[in-house]
PDB file of N, CA and C in Angstrom:
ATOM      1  N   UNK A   1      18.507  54.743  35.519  1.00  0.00           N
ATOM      2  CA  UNK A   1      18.444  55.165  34.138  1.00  0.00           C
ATOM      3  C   UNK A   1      19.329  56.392  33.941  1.00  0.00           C
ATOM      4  N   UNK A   2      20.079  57.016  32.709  1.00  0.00           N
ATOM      5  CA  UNK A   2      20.834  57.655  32.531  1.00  0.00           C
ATOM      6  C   UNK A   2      19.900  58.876  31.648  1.00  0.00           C
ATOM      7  N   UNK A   3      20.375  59.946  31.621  1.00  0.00           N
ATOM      8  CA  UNK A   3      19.681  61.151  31.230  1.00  0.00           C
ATOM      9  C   UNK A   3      19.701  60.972  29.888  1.00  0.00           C
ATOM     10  N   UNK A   4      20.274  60.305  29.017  1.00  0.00           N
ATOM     11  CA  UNK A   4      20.211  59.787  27.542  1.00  0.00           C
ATOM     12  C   UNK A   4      18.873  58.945  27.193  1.00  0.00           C
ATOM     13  N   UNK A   5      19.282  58.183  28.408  1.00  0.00           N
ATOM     14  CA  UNK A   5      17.795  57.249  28.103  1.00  0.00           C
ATOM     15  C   UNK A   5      16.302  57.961  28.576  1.00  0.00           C
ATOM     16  N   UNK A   6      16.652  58.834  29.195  1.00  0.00           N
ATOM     17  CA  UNK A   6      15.220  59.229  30.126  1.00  0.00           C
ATOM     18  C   UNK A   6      14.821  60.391  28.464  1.00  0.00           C
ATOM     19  N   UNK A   7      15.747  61.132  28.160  1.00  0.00           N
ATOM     20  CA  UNK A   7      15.805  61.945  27.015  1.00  0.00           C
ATOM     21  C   UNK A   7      15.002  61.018  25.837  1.00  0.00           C
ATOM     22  N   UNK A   8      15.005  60.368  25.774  1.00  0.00           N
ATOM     23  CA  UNK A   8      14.692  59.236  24.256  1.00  0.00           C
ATOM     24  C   UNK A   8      12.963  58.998  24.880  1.00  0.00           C
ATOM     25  N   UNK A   9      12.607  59.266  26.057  1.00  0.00           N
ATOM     26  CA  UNK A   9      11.284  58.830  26.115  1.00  0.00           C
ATOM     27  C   UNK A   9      10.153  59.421  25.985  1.00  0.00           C
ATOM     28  N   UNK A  10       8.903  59.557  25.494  1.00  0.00           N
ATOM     29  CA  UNK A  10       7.787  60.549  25.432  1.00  0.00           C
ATOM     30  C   UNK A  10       7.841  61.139  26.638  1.00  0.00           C
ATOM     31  N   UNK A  11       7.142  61.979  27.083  1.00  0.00           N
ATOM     32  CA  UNK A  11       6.638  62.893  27.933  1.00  0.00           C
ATOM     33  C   UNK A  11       5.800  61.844  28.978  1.00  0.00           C
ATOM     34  N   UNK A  12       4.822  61.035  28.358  1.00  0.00           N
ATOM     35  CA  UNK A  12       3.757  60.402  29.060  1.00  0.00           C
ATOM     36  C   UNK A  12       4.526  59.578  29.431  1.00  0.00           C
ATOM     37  N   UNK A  13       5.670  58.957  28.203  1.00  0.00           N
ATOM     38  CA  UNK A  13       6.327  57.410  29.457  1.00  0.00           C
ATOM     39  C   UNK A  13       7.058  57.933  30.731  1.00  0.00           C
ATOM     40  N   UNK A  14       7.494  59.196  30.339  1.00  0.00           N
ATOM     41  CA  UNK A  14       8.424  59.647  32.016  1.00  0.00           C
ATOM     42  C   UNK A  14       7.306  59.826  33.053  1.00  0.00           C
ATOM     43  N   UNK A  15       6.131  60.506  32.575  1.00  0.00           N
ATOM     44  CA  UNK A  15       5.380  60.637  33.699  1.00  0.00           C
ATOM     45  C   UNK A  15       4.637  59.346  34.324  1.00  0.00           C
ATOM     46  N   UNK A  16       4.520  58.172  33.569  1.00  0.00           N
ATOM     47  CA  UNK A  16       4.406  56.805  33.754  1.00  0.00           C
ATOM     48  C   UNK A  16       5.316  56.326  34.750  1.00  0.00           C
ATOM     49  N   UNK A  17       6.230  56.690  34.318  1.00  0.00           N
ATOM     50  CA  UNK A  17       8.465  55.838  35.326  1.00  0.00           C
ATOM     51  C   UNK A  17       7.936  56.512  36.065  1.00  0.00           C
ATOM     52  N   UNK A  18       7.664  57.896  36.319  1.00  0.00           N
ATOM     53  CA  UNK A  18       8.108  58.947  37.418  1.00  0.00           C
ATOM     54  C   UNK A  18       7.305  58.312  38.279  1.00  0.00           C
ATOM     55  N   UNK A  19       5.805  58.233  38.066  1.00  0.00           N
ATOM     56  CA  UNK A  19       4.715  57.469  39.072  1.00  0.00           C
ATOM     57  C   UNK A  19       4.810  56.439  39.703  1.00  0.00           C
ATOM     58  N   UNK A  20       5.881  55.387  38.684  1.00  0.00           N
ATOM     59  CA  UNK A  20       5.576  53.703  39.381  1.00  0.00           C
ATOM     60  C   UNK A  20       7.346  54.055  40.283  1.00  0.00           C
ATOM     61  N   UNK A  21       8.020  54.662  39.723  1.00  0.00           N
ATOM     62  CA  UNK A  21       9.044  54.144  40.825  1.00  0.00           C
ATOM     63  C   UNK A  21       8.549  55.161  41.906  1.00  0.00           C
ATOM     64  N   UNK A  22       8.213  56.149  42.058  1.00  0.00           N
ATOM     65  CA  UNK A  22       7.422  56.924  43.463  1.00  0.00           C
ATOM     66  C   UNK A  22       6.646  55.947  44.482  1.00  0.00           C
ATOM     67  N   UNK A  23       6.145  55.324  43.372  1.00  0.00           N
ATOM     68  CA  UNK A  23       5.035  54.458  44.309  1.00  0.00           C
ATOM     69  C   UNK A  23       6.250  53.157  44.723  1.00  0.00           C
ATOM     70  N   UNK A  24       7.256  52.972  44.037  1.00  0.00           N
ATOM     71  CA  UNK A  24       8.004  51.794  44.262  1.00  0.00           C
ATOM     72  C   UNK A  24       9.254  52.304  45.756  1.00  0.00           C
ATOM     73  N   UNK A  25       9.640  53.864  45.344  1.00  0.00           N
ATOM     74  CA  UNK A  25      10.225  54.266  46.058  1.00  0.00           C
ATOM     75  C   UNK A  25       9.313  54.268  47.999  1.00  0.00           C
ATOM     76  N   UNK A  26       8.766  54.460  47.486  1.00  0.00           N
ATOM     77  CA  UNK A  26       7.878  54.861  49.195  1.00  0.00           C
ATOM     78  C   UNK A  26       7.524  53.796  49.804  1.00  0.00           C
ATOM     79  N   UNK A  27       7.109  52.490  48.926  1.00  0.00           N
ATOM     80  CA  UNK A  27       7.011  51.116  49.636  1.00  0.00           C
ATOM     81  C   UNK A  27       8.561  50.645  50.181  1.00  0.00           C
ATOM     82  N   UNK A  28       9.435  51.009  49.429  1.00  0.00           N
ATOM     83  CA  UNK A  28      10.977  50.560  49.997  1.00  0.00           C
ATOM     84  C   UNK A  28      11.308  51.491  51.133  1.00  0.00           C
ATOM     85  N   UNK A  29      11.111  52.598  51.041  1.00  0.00           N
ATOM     86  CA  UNK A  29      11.094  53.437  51.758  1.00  0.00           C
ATOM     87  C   UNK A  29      10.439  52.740  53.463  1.00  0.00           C
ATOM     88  N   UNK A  30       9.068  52.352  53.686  1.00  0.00           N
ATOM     89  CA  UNK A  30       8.619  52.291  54.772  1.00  0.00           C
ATOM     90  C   UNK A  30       8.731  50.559  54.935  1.00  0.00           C
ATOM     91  N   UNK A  31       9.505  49.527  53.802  1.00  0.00           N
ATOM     92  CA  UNK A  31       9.882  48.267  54.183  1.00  0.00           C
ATOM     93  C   UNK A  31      11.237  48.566  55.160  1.00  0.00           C
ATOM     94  N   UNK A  32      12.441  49.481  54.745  1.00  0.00           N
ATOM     95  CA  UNK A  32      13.136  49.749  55.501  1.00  0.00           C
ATOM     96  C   UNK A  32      13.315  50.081  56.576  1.00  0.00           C
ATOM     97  N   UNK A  33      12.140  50.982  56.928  1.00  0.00           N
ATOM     98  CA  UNK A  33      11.887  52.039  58.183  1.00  0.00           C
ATOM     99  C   UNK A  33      11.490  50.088  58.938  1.00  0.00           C
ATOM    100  N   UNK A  34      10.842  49.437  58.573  1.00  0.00           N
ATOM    101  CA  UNK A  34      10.279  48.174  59.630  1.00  0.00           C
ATOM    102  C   UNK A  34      11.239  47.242  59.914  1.00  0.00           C
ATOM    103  N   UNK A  35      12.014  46.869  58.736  1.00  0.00           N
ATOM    104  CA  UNK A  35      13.332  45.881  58.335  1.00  0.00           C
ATOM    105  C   UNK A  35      14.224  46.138  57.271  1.00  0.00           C
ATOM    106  N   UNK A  36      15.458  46.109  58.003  1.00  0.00           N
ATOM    107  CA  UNK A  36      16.380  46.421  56.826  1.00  0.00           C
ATOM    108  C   UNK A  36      16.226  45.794  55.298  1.00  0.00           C
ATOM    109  N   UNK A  37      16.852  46.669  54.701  1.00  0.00           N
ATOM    110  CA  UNK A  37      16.668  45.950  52.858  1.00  0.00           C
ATOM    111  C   UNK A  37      18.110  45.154  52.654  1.00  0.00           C
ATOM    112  N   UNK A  38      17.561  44.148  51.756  1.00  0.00           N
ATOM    113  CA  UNK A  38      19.160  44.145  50.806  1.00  0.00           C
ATOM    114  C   UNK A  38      20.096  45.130  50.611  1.00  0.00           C
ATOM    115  N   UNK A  39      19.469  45.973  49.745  1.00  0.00           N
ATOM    116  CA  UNK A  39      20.430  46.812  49.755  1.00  0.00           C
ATOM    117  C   UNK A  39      19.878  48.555  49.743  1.00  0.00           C
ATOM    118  N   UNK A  40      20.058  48.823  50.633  1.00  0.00           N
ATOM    119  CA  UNK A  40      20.070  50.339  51.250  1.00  0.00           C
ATOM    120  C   UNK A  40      20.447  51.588  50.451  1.00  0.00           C
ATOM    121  N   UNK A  41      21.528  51.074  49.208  1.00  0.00           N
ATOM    122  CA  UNK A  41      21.771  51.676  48.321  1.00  0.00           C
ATOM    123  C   UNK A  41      20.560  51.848  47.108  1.00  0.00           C
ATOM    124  N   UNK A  42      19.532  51.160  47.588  1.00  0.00           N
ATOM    125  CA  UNK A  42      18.647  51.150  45.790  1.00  0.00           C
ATOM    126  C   UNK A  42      18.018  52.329  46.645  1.00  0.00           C
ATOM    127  N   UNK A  43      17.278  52.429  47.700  1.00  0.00           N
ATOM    128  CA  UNK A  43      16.432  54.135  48.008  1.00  0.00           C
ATOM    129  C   UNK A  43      17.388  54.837  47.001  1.00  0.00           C
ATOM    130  N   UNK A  44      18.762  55.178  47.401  1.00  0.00           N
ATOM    131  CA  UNK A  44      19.270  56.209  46.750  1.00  0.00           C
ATOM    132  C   UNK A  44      19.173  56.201  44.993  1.00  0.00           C
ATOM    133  N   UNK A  45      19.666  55.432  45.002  1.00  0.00           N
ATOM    134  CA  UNK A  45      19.538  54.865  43.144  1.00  0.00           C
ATOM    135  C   UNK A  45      18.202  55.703  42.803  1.00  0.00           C
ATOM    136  N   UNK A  46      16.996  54.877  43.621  1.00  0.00           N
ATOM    137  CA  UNK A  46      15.832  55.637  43.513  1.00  0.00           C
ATOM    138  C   UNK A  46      15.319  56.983  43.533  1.00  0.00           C
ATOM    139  N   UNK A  47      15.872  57.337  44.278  1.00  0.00           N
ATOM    140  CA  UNK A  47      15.686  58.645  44.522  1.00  0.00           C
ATOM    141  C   UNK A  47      15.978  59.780  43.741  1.00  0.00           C
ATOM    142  N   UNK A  48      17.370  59.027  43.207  1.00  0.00           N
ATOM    143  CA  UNK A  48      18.398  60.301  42.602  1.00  0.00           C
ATOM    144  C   UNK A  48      17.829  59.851  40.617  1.00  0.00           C
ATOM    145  N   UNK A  49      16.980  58.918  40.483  1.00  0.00           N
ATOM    146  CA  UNK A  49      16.531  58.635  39.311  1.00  0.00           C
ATOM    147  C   UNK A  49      15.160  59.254  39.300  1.00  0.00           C
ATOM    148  N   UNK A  50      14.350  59.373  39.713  1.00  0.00           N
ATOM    149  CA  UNK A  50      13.293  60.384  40.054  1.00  0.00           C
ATOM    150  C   UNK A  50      13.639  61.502  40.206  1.00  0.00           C
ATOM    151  N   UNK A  51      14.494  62.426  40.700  1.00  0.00           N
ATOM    152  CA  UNK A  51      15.220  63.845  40.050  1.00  0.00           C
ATOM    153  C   UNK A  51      15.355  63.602  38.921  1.00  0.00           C
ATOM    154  N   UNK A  52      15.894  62.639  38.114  1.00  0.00           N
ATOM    155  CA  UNK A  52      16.625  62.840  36.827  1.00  0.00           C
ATOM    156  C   UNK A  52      15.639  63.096  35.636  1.00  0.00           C
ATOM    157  N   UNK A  53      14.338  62.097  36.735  1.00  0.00           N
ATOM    158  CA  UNK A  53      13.161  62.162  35.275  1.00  0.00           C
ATOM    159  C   UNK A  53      12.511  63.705  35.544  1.00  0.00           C
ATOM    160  N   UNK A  54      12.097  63.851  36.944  1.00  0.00           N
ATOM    161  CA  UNK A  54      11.366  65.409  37.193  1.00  0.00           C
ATOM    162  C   UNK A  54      12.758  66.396  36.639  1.00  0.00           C
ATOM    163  N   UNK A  55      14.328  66.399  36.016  1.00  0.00           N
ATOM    164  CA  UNK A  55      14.625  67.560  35.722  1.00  0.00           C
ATOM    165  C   UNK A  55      14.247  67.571  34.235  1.00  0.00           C
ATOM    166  N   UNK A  56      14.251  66.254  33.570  1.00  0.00           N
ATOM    167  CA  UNK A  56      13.897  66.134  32.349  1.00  0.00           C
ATOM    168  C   UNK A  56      12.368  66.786  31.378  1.00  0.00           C
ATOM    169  N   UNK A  57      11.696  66.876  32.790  1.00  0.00           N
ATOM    170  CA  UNK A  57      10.142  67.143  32.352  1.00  0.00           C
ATOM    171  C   UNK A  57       9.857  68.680  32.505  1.00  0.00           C
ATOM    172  N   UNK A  58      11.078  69.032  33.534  1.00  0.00           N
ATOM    173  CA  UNK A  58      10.862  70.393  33.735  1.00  0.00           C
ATOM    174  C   UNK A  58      11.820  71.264  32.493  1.00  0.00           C
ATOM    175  N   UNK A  59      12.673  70.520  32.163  1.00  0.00           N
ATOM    176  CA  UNK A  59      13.395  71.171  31.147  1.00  0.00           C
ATOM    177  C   UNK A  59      12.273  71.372  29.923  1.00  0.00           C
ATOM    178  N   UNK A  60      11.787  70.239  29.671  1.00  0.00           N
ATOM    179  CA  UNK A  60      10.430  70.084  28.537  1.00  0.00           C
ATOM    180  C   UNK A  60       9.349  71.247  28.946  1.00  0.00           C
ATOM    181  N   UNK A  61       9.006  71.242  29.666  1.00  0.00           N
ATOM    182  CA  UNK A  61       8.343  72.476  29.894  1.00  0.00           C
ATOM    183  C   UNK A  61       8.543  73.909  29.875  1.00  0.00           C
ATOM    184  N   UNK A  62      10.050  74.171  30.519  1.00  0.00           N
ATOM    185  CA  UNK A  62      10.904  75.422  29.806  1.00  0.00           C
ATOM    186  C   UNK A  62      10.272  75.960  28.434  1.00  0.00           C
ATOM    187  N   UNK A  63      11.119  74.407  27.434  1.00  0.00           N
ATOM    188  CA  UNK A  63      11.075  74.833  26.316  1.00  0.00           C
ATOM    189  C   UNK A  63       9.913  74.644  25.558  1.00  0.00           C
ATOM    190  N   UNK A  64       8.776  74.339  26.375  1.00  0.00           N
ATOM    191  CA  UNK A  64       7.545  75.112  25.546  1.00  0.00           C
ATOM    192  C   UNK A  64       7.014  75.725  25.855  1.00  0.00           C
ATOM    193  N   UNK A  65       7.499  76.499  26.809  1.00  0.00           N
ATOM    194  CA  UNK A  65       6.527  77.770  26.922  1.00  0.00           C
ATOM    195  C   UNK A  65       7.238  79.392  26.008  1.00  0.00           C
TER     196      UNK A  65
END
């Protein structure tokens, strides 16, 4: 997802994304560690999209306090 789109979403839906791909990230995470994946590149995808939503939420929080 792109910081435009993560921007356009409530508060609760990021913290919704943020939860299910965590939980999606860590199952790929320890399928890999047993057997390689398709593709080795989605952890990262993953990973670096879960920063994007936690900088989004922390920026939101900045600006209300």
């Amino acid at each position: 997802m792109k910081i435009s789109e993560l921007k356009e979403l409530t508060t609760s839906e990021l913290n919704e994304t943020l939860e299910t791909l965590t939980k999606r990230y860590e199952q790929d995470k320890i399928n890999h560690a047993v057997s390689s994946l398709e593709s080795p590149a989605s952890l990262r995808s993953s990973r670096r999209t879960i920063a994007r939503i936690k900088t989004v939420l922390a920026k939101r929080a900045c600006e209300n306090q």
